[in-house]
PDB file of N, CA and C in Angstrom:
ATOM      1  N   UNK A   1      -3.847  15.991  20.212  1.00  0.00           N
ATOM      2  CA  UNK A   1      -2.979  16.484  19.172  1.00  0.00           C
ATOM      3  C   UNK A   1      -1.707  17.002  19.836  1.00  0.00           C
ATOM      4  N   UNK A   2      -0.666  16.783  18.739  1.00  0.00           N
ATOM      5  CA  UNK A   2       0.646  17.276  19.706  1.00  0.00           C
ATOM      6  C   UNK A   2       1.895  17.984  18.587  1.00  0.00           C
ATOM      7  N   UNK A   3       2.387  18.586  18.826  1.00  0.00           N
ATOM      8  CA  UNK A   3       3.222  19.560  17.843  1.00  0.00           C
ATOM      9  C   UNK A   3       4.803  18.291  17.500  1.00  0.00           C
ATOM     10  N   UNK A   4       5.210  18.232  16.463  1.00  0.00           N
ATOM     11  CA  UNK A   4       6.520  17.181  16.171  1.00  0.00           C
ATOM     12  C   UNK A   4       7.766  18.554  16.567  1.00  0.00           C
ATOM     13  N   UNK A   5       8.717  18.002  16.474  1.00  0.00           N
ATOM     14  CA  UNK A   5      10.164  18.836  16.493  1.00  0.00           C
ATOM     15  C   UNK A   5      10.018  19.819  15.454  1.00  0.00           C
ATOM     16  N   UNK A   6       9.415  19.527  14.203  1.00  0.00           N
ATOM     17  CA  UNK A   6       9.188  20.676  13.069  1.00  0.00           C
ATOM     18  C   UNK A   6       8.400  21.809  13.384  1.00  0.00           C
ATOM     19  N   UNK A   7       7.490  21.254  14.145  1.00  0.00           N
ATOM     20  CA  UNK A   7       6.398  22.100  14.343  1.00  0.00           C
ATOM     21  C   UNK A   7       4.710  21.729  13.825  1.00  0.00           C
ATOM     22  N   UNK A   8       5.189  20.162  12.818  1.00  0.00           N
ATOM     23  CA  UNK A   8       3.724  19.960  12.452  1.00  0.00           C
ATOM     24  C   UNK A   8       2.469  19.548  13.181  1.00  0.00           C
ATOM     25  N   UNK A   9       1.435  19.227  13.009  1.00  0.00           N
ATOM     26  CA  UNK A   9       0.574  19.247  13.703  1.00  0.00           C
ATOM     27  C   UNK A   9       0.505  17.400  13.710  1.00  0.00           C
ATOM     28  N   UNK A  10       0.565  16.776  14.652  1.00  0.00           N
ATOM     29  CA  UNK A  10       0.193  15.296  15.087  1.00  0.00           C
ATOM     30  C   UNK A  10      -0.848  14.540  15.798  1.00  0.00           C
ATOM     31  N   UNK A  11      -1.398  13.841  14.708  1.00  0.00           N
ATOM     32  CA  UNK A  11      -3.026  13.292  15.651  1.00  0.00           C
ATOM     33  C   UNK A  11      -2.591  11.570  15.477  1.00  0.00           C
ATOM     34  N   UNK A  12      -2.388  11.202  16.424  1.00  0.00           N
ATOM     35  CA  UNK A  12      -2.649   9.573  16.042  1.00  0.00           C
ATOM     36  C   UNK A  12      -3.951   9.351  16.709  1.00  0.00           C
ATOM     37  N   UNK A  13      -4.475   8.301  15.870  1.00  0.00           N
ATOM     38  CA  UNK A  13      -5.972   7.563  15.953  1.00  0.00           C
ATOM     39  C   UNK A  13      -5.312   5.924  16.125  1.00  0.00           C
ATOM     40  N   UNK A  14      -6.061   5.150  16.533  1.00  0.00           N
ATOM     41  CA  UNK A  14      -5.915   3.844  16.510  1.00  0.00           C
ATOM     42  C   UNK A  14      -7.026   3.426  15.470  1.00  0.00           C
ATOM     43  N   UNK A  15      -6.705   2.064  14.648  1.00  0.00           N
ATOM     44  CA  UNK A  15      -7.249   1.745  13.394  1.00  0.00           C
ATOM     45  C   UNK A  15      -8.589   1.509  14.010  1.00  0.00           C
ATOM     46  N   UNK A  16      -8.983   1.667  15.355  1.00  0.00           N
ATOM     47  CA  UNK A  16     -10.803   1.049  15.161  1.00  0.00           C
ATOM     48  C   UNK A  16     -11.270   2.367  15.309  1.00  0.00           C
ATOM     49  N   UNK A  17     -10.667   3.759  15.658  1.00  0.00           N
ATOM     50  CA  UNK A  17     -10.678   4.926  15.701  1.00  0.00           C
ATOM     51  C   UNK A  17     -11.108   5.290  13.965  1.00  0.00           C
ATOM     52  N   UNK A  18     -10.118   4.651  13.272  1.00  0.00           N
ATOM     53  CA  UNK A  18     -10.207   5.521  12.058  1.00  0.00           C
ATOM     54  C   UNK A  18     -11.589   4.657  11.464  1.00  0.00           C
ATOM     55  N   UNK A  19     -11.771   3.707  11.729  1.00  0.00           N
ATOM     56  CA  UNK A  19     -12.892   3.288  11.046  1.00  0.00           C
ATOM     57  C   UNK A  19     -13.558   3.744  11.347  1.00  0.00           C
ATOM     58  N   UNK A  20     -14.456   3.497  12.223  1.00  0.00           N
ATOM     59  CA  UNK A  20     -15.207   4.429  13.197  1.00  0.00           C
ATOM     60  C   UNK A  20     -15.285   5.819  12.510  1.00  0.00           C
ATOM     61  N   UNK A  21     -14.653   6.166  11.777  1.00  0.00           N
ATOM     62  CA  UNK A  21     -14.725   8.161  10.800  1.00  0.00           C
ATOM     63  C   UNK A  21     -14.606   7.734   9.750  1.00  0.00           C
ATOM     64  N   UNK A  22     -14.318   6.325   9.169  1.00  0.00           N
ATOM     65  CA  UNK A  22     -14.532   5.977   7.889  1.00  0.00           C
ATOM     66  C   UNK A  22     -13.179   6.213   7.031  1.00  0.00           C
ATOM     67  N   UNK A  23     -11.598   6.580   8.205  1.00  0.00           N
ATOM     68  CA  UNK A  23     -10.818   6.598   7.086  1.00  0.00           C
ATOM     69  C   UNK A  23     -10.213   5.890   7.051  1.00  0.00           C
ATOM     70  N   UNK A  24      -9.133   5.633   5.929  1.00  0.00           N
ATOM     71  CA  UNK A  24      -8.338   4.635   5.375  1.00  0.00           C
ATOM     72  C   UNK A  24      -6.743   4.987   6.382  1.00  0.00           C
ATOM     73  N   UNK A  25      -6.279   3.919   7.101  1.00  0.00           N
ATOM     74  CA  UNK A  25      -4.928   3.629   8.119  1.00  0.00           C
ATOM     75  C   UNK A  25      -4.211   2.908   6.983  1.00  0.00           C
ATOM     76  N   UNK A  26      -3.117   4.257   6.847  1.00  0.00           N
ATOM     77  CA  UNK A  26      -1.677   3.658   6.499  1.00  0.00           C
ATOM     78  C   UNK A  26      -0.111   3.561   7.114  1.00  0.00           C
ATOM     79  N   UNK A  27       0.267   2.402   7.168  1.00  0.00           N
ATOM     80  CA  UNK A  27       1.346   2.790   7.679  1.00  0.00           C
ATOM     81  C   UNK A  27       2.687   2.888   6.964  1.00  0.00           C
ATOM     82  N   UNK A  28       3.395   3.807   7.377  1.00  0.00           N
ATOM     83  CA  UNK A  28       4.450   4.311   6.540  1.00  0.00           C
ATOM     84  C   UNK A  28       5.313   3.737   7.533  1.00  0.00           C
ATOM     85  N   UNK A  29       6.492   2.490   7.014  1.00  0.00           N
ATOM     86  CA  UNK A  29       7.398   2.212   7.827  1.00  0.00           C
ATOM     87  C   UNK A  29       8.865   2.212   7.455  1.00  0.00           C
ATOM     88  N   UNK A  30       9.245   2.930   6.146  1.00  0.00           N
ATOM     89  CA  UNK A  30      10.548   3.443   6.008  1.00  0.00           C
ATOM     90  C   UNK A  30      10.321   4.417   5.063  1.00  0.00           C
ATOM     91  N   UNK A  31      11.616   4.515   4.574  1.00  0.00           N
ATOM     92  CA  UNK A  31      11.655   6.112   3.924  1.00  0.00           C
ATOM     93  C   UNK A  31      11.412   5.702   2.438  1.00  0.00           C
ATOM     94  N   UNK A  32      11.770   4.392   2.547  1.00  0.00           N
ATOM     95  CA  UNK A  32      11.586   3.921   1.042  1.00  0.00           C
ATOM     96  C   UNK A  32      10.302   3.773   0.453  1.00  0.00           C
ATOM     97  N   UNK A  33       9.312   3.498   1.632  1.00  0.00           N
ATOM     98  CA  UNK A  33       7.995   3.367   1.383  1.00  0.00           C
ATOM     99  C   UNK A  33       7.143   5.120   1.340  1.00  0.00           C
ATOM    100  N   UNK A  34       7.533   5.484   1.486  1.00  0.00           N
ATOM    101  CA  UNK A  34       7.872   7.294   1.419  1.00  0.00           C
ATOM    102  C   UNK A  34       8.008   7.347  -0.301  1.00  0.00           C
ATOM    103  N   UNK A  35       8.401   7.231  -0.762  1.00  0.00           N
ATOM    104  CA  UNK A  35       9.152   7.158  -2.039  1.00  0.00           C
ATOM    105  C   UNK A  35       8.120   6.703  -2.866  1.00  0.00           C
ATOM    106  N   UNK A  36       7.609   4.999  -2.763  1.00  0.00           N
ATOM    107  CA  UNK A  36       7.112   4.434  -3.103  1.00  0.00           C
ATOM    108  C   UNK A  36       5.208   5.062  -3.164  1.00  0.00           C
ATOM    109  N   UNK A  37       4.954   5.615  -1.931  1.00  0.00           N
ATOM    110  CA  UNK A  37       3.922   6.559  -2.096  1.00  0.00           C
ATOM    111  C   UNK A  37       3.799   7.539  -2.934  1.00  0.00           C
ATOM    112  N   UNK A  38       4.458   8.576  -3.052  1.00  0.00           N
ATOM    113  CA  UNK A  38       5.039   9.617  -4.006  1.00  0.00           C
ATOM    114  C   UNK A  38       4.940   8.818  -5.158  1.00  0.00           C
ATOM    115  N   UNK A  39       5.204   7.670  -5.864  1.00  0.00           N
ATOM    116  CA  UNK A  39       5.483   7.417  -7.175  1.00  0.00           C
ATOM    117  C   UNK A  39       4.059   6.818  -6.956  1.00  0.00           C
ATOM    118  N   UNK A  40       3.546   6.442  -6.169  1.00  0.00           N
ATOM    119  CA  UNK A  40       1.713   5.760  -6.439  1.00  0.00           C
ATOM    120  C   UNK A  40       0.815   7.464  -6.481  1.00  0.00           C
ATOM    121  N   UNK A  41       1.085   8.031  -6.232  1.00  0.00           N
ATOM    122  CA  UNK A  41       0.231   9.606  -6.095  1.00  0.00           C
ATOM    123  C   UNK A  41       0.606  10.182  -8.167  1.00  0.00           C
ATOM    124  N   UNK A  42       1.705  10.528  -8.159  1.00  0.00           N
ATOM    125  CA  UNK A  42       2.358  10.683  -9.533  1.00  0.00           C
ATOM    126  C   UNK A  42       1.346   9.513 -10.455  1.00  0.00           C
ATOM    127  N   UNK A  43       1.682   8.113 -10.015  1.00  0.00           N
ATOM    128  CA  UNK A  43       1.198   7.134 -10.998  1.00  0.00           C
ATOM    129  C   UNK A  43      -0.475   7.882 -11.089  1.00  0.00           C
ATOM    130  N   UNK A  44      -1.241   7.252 -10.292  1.00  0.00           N
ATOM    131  CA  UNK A  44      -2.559   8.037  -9.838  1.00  0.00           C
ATOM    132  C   UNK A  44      -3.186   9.012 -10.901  1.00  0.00           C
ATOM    133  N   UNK A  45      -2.388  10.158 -11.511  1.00  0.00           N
ATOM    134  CA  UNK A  45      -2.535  11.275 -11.976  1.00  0.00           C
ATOM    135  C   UNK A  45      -3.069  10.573 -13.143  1.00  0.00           C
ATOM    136  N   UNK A  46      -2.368   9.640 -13.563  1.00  0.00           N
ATOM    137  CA  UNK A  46      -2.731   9.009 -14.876  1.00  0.00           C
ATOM    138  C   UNK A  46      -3.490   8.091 -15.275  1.00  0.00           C
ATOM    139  N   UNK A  47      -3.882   7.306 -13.959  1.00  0.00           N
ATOM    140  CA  UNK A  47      -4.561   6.219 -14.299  1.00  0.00           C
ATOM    141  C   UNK A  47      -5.881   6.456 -13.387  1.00  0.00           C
ATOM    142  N   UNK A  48      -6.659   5.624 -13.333  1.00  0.00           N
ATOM    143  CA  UNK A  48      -7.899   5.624 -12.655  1.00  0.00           C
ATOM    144  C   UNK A  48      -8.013   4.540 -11.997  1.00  0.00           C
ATOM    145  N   UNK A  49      -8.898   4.328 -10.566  1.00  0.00           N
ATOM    146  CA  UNK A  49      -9.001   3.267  -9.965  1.00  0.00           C
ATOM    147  C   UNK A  49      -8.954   2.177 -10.282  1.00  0.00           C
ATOM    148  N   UNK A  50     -10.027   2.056 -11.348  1.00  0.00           N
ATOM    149  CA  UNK A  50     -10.626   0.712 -12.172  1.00  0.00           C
ATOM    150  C   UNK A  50      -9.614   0.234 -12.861  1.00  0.00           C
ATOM    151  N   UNK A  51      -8.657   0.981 -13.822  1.00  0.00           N
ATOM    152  CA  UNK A  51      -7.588   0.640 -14.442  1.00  0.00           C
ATOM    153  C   UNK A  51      -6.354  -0.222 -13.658  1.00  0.00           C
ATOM    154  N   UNK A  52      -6.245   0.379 -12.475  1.00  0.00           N
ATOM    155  CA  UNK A  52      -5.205  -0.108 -11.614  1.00  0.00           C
ATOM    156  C   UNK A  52      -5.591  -0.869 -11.126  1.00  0.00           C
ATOM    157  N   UNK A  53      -6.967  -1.597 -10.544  1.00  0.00           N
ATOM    158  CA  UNK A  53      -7.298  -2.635 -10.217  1.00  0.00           C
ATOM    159  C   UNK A  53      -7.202  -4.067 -11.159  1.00  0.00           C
ATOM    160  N   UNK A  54      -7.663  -3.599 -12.387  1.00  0.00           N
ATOM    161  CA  UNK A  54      -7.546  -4.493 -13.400  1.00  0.00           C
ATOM    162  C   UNK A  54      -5.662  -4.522 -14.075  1.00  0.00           C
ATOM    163  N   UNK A  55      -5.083  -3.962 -13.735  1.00  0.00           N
ATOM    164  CA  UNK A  55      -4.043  -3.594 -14.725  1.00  0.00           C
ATOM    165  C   UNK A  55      -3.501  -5.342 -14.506  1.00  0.00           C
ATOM    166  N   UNK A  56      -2.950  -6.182 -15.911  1.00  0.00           N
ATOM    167  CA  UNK A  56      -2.573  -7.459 -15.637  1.00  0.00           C
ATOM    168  C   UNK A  56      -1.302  -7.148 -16.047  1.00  0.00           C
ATOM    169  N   UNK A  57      -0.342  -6.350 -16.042  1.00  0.00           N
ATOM    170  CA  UNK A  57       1.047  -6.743 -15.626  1.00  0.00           C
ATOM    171  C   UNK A  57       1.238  -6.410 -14.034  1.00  0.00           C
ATOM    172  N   UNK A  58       0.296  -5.929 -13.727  1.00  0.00           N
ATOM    173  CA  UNK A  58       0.928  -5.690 -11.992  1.00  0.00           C
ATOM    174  C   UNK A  58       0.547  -7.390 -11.816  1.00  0.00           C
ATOM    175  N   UNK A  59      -0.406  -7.780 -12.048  1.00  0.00           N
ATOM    176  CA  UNK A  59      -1.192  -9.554 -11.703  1.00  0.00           C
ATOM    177  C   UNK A  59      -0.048 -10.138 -12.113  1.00  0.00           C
ATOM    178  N   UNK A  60       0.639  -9.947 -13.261  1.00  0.00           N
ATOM    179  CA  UNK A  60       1.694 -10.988 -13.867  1.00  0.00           C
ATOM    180  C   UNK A  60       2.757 -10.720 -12.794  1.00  0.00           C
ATOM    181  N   UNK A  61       3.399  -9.702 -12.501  1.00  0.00           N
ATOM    182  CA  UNK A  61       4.093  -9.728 -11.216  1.00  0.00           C
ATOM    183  C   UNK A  61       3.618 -10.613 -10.013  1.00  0.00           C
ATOM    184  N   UNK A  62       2.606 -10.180  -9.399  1.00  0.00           N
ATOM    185  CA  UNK A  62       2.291 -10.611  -8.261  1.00  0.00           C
ATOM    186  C   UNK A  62       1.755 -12.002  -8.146  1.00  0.00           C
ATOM    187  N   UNK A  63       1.470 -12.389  -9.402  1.00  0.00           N
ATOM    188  CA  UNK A  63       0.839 -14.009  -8.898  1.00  0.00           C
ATOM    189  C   UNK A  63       2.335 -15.031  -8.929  1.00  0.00           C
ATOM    190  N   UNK A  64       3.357 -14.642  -9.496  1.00  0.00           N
ATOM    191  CA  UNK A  64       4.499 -15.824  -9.019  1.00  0.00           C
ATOM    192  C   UNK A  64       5.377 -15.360  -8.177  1.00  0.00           C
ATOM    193  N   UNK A  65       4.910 -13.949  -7.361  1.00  0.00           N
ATOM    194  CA  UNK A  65       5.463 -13.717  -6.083  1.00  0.00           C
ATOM    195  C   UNK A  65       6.537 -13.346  -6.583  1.00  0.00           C
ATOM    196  N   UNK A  66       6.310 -12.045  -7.541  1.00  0.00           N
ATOM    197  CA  UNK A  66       7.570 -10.832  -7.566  1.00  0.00           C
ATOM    198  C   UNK A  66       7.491  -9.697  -7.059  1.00  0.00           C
ATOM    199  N   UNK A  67       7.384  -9.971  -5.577  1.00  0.00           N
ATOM    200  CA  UNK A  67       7.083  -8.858  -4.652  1.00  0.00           C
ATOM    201  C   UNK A  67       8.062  -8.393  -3.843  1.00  0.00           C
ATOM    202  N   UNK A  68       9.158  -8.578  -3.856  1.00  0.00           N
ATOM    203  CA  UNK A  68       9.787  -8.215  -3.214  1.00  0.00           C
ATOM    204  C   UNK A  68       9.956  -6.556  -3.106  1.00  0.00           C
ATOM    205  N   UNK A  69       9.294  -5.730  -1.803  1.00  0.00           N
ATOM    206  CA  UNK A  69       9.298  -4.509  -1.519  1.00  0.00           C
ATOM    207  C   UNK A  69       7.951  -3.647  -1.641  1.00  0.00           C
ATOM    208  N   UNK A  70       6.901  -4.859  -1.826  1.00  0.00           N
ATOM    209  CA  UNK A  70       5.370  -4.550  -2.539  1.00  0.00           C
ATOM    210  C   UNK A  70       5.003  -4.498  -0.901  1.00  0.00           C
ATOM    211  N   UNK A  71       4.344  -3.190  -0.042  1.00  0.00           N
ATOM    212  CA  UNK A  71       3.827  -3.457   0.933  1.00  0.00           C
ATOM    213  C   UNK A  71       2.350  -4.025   0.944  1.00  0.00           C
ATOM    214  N   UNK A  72       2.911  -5.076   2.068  1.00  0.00           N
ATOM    215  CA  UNK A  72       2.119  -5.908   2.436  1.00  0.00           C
ATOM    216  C   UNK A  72       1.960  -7.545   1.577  1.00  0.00           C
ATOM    217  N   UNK A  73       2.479  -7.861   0.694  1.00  0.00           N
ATOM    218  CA  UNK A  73       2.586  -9.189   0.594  1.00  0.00           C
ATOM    219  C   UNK A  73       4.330  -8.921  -0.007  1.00  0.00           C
ATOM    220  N   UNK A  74       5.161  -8.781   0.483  1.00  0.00           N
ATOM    221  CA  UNK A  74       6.736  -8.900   0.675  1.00  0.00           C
ATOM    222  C   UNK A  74       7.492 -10.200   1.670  1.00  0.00           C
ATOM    223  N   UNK A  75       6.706 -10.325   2.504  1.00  0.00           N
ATOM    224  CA  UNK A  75       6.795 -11.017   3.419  1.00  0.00           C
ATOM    225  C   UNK A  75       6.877 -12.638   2.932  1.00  0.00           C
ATOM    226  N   UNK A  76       8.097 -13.488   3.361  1.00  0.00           N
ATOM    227  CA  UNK A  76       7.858 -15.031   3.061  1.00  0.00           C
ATOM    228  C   UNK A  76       6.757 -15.573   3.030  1.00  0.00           C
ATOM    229  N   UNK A  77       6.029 -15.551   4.395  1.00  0.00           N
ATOM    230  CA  UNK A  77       4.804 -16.109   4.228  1.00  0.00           C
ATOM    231  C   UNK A  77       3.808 -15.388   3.304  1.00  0.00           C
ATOM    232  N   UNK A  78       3.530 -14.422   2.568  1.00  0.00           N
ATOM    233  CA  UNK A  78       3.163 -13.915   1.717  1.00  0.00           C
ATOM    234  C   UNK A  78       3.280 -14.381   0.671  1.00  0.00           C
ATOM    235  N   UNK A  79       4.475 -14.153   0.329  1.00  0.00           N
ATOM    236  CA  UNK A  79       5.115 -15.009  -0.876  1.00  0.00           C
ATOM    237  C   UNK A  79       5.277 -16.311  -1.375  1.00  0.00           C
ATOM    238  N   UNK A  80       5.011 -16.652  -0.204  1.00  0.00           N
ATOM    239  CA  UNK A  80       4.936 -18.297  -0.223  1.00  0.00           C
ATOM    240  C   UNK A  80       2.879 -18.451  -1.055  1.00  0.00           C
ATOM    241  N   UNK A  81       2.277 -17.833  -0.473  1.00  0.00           N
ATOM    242  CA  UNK A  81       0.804 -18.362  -0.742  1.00  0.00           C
ATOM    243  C   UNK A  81       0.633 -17.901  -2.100  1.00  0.00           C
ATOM    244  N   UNK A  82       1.730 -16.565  -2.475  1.00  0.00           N
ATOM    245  CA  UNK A  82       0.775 -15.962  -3.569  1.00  0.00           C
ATOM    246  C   UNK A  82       0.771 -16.672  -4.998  1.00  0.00           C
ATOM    247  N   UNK A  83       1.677 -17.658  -5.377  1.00  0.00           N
ATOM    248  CA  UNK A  83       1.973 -18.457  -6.479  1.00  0.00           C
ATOM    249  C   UNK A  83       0.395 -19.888  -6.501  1.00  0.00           C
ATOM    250  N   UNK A  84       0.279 -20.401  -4.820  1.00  0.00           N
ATOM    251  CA  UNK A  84      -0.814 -21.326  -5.010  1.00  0.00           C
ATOM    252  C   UNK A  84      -1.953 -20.238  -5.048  1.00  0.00           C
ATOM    253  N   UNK A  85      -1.871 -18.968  -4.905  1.00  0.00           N
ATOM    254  CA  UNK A  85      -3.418 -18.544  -4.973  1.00  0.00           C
ATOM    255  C   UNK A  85      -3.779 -18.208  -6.276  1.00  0.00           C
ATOM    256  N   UNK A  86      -2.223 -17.491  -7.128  1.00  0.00           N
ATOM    257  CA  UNK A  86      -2.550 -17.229  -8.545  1.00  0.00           C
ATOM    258  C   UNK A  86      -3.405 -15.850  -8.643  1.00  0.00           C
ATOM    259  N   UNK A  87      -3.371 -14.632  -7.890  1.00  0.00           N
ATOM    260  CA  UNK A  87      -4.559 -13.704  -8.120  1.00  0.00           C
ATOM    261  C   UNK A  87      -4.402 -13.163  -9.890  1.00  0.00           C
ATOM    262  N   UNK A  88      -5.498 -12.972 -10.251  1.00  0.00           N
ATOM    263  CA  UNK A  88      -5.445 -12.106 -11.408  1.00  0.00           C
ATOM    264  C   UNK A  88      -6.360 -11.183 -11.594  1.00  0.00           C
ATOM    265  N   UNK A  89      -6.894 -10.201 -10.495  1.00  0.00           N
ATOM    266  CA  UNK A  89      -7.889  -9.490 -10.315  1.00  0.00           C
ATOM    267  C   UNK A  89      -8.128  -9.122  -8.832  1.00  0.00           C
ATOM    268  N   UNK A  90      -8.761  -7.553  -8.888  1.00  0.00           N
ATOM    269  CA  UNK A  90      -8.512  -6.976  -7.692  1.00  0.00           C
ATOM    270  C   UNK A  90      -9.806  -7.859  -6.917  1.00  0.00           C
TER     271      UNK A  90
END
């Protein structure tokens, strides 16, 4: 563990580390995705797992690859598969 410039407290684990304790590795790689967390925590309050898994306008987005800024399928090659895969369910 190691103290940041603020003063907070810092533990990095490596992802076979966190499994290994059973927790969930996220990575936060801009400020925007910062943001984007905050509005999934807020969303959260209201909805329930099951709901958000099933929800089919997020599916109607994501199956013709309107992802642009969605972490983790944003990416061309992402985007490229997600129209032949068609998901409509978590």
């Amino acid at each position: 563990m190691s103290r940041s410039a603020s003063g907070l407290a810092e533990i990095q684990w490596d992802k076979d580390g966190l499994d290994t304790m059973g927790l969930l590795k996220v990575d936060i790689l801009a400020l925007g995705m910062l943001s984007t967390l905050r509005w999934c925590f807020d969303l959260g309050k209201s909805y329930r797992g099951k709901e958000l898994q099933e929800d089919k306008p997020t599916y109607a987005m994501i199956s013709p690859a309107d992802t642009l800024g969605v972490f983790q399928i944003e990416s061309r090659a992402q985007m490229a598969m997600l129209p032949r895969l068609g998901p409509q369910t978590f």
